[in-house]
N, C-alpha and C. Protein backbone atom coordinates (compact mmCIF):
# COMPACT_ATOMS: atom_id res chain seq x y z
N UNK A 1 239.81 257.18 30.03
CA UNK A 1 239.58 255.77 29.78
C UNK A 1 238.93 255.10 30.99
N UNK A 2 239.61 255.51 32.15
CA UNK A 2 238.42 255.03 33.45
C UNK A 2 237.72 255.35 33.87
N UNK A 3 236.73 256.36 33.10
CA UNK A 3 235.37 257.00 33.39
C UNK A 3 234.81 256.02 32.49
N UNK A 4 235.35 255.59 30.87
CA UNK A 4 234.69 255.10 30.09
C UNK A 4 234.20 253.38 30.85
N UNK A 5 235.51 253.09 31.40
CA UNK A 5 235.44 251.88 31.50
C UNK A 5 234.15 251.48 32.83
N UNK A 6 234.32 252.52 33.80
CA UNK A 6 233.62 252.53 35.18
C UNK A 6 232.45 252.84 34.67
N UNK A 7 231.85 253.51 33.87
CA UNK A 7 230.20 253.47 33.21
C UNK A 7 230.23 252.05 32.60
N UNK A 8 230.97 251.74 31.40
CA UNK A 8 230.23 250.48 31.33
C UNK A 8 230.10 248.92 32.58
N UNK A 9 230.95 249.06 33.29
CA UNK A 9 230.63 248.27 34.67
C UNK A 9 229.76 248.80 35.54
N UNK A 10 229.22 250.20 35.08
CA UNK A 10 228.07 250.22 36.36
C UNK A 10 227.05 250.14 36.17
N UNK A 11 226.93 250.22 34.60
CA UNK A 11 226.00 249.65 33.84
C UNK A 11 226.10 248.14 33.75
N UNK A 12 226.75 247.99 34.11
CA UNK A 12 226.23 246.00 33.78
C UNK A 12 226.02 245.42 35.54
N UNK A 13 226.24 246.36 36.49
CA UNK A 13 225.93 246.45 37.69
C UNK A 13 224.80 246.58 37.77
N UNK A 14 224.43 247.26 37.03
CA UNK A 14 222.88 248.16 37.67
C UNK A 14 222.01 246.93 37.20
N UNK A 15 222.07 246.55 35.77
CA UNK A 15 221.28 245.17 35.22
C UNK A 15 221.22 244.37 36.38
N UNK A 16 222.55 243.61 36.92
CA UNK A 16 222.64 242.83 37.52
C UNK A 16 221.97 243.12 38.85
N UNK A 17 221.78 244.30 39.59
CA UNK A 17 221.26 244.48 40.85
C UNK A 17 219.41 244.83 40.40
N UNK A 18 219.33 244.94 39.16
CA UNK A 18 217.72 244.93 39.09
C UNK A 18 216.99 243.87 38.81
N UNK A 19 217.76 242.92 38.16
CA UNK A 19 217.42 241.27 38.06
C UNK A 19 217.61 240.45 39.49
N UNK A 20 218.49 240.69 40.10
CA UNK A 20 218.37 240.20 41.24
C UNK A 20 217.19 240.80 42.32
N UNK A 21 217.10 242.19 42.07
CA UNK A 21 215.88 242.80 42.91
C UNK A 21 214.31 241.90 42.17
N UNK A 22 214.19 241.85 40.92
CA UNK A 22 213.48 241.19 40.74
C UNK A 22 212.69 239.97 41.34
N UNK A 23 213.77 239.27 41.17
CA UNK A 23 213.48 237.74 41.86
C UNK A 23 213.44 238.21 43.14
N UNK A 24 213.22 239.17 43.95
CA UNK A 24 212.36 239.09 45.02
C UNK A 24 211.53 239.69 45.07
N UNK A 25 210.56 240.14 43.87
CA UNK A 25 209.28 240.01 44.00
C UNK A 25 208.66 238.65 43.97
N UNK A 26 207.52 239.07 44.90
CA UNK A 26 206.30 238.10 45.31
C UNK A 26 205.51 237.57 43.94
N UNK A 27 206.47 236.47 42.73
CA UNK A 27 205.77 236.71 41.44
C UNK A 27 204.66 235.28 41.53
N UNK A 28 204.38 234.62 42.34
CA UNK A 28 203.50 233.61 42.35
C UNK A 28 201.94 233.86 42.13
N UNK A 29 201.39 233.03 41.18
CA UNK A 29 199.87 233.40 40.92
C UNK A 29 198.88 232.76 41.91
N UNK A 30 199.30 232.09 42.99
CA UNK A 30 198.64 231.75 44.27
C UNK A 30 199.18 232.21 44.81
N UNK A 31 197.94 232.00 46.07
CA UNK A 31 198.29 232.97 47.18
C UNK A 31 198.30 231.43 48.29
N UNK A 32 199.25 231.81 49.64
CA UNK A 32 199.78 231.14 50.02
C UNK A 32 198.67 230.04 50.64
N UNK A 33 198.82 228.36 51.07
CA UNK A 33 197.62 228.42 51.52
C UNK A 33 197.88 228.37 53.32
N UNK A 34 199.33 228.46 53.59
CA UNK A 34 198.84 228.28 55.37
C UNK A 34 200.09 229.50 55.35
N UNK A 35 199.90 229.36 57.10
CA UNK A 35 200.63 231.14 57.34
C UNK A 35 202.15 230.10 57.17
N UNK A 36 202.55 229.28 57.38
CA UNK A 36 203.84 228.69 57.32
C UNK A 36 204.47 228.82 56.47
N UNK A 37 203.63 228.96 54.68
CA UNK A 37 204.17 229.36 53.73
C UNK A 37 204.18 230.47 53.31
N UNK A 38 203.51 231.27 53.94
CA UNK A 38 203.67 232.58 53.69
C UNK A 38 204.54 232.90 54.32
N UNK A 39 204.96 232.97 55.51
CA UNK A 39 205.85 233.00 55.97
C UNK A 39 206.96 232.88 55.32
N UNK A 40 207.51 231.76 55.18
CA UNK A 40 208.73 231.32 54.07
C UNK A 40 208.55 231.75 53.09
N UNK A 41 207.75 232.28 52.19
CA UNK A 41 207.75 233.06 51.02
C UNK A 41 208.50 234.53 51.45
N UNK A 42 207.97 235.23 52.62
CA UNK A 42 208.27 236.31 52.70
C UNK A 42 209.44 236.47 53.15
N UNK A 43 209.79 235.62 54.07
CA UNK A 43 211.45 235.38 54.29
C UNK A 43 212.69 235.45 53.67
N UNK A 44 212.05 234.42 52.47
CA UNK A 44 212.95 234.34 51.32
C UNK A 44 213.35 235.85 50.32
N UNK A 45 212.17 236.38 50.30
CA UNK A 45 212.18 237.42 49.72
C UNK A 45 212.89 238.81 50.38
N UNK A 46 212.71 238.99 51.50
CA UNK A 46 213.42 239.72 52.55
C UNK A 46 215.09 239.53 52.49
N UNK A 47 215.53 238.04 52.38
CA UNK A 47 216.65 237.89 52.19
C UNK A 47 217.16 238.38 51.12
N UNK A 48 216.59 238.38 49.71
CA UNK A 48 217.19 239.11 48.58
C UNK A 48 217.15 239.98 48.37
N UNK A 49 215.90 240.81 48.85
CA UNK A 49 216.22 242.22 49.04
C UNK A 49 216.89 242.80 49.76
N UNK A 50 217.69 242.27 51.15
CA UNK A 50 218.64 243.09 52.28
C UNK A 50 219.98 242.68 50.99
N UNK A 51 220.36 241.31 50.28
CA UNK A 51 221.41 240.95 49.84
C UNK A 51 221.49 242.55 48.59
N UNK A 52 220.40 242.62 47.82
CA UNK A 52 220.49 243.20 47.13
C UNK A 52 220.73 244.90 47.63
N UNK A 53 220.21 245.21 48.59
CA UNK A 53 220.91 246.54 49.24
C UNK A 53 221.90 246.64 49.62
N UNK A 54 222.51 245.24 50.31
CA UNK A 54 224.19 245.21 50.44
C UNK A 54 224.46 245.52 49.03
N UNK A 55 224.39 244.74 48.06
CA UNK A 55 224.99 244.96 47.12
C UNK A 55 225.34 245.93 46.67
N UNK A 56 224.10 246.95 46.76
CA UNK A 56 224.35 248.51 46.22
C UNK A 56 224.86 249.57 47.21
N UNK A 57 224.82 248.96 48.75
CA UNK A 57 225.95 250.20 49.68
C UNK A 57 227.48 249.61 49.42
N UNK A 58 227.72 248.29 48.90
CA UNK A 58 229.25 248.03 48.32
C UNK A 58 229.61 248.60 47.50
N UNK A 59 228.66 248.60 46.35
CA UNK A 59 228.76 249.18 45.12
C UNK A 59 229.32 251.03 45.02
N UNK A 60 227.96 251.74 46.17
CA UNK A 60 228.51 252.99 46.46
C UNK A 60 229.87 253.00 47.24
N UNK A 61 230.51 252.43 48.28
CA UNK A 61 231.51 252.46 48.76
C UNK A 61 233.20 252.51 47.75
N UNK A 62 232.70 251.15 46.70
CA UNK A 62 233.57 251.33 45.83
C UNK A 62 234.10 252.45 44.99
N UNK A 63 232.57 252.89 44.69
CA UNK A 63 232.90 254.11 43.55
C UNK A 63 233.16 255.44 44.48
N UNK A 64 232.68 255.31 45.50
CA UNK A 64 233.28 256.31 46.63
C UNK A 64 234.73 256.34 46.48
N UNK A 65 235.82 254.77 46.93
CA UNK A 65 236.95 254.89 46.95
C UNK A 65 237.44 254.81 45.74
N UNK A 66 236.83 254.79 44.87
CA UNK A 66 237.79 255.08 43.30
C UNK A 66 237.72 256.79 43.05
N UNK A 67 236.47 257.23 43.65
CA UNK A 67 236.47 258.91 43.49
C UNK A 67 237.61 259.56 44.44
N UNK A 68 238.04 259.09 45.48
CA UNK A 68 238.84 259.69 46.18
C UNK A 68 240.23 259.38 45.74
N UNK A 69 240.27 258.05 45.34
CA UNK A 69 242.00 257.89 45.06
C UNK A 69 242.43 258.70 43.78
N UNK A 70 240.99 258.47 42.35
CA UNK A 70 241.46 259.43 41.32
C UNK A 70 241.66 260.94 41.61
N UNK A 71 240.79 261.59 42.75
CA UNK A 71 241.17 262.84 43.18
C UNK A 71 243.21 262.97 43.87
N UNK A 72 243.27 262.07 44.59
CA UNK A 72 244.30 262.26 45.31
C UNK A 72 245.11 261.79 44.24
N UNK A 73 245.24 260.93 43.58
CA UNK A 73 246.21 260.87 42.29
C UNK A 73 245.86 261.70 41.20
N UNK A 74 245.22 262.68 41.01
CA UNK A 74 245.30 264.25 40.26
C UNK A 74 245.93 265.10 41.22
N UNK A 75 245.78 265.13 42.40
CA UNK A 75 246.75 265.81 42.91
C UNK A 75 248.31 265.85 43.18
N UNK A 76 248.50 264.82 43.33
CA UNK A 76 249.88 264.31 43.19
C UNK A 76 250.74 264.73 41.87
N UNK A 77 249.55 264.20 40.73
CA UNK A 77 250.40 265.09 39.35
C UNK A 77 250.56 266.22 39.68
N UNK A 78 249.58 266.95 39.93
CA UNK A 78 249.68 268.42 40.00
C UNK A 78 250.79 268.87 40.62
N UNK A 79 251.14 268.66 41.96
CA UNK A 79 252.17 268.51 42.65
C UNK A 79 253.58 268.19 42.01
N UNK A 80 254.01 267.17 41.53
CA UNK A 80 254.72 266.61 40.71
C UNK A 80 255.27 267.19 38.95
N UNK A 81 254.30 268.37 38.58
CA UNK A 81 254.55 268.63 37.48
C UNK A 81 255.66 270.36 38.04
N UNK A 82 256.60 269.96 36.57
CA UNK A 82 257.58 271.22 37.38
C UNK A 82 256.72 272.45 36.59
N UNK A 83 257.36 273.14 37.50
CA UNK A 83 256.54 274.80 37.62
C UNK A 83 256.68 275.14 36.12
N UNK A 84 256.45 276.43 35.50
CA UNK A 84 256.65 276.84 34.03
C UNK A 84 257.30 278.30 33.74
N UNK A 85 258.10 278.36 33.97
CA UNK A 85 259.37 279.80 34.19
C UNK A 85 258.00 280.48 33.71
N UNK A 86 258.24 281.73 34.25
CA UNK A 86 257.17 282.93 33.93
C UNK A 86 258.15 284.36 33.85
N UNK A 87 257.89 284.49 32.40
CA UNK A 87 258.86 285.85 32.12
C UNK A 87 260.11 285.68 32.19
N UNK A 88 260.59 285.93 31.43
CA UNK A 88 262.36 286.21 31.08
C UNK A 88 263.33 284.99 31.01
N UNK A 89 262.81 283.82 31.44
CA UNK A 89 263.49 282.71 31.26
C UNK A 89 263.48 282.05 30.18
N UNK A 90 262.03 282.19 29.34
CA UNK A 90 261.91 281.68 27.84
C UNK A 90 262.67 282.40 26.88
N UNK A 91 261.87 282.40 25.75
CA UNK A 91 262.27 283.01 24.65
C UNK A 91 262.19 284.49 24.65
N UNK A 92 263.03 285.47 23.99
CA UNK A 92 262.48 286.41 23.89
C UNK A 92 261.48 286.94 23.13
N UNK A 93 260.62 287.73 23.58
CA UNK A 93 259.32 288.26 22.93
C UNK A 93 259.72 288.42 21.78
N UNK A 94 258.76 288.64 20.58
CA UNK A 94 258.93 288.33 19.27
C UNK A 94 258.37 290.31 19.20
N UNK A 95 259.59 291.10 18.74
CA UNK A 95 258.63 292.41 17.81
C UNK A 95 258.05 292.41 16.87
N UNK A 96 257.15 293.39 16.03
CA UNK A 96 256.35 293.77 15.46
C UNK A 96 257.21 293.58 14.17
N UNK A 97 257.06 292.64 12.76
CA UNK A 97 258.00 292.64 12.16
C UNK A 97 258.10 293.72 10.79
């Protein structure tokens, strides 16, 4: 159920970090007319793209620490589950009838 659930949030992640990458493209049909605004155009845009790479080394960090805790809590079951008598403690073997 939390594989199911963690795909559909990383899918609505991924939307969300490609719409935001978007809007920092350069989508204006003029071109700037003094370097001051170009400047500030490119600025602006620089800013959403570093925001938007934070976004996605958070993003990996998270699913990093959800991969390690679901590992270490499969191990713990494992650990935790009692052993399974082997030979002679069960039932006896069934003969040939």
């Amino acid at each position: 159920m939390l594989a199911k659930t963690l795909a559909v949030v990383r899918t609505l992640f991924l939307v969300f970090l490609i719409g935001y990458t978007v809007r920092a493209l350069p989508l204006w049909r003029e071109v700037a007319k003094t370097f001051d605004e170009q400047y500030a155009r490119c600025a602006e845009n620089l800013a959403f793209s570093s925001r938007a790479a934070w976004f996605g080394i958070a993003w990996i960090a998270f699913e990093t620490f959800l991969g390690w805790w679901g590992v270490t809590r499969a191990g713990q079951r494992k650990l935790a589950a009692p052993a399974t008598p082997r030979g002679g403690a069960g039932e006896p073997p069934h003969g040939p009838r």
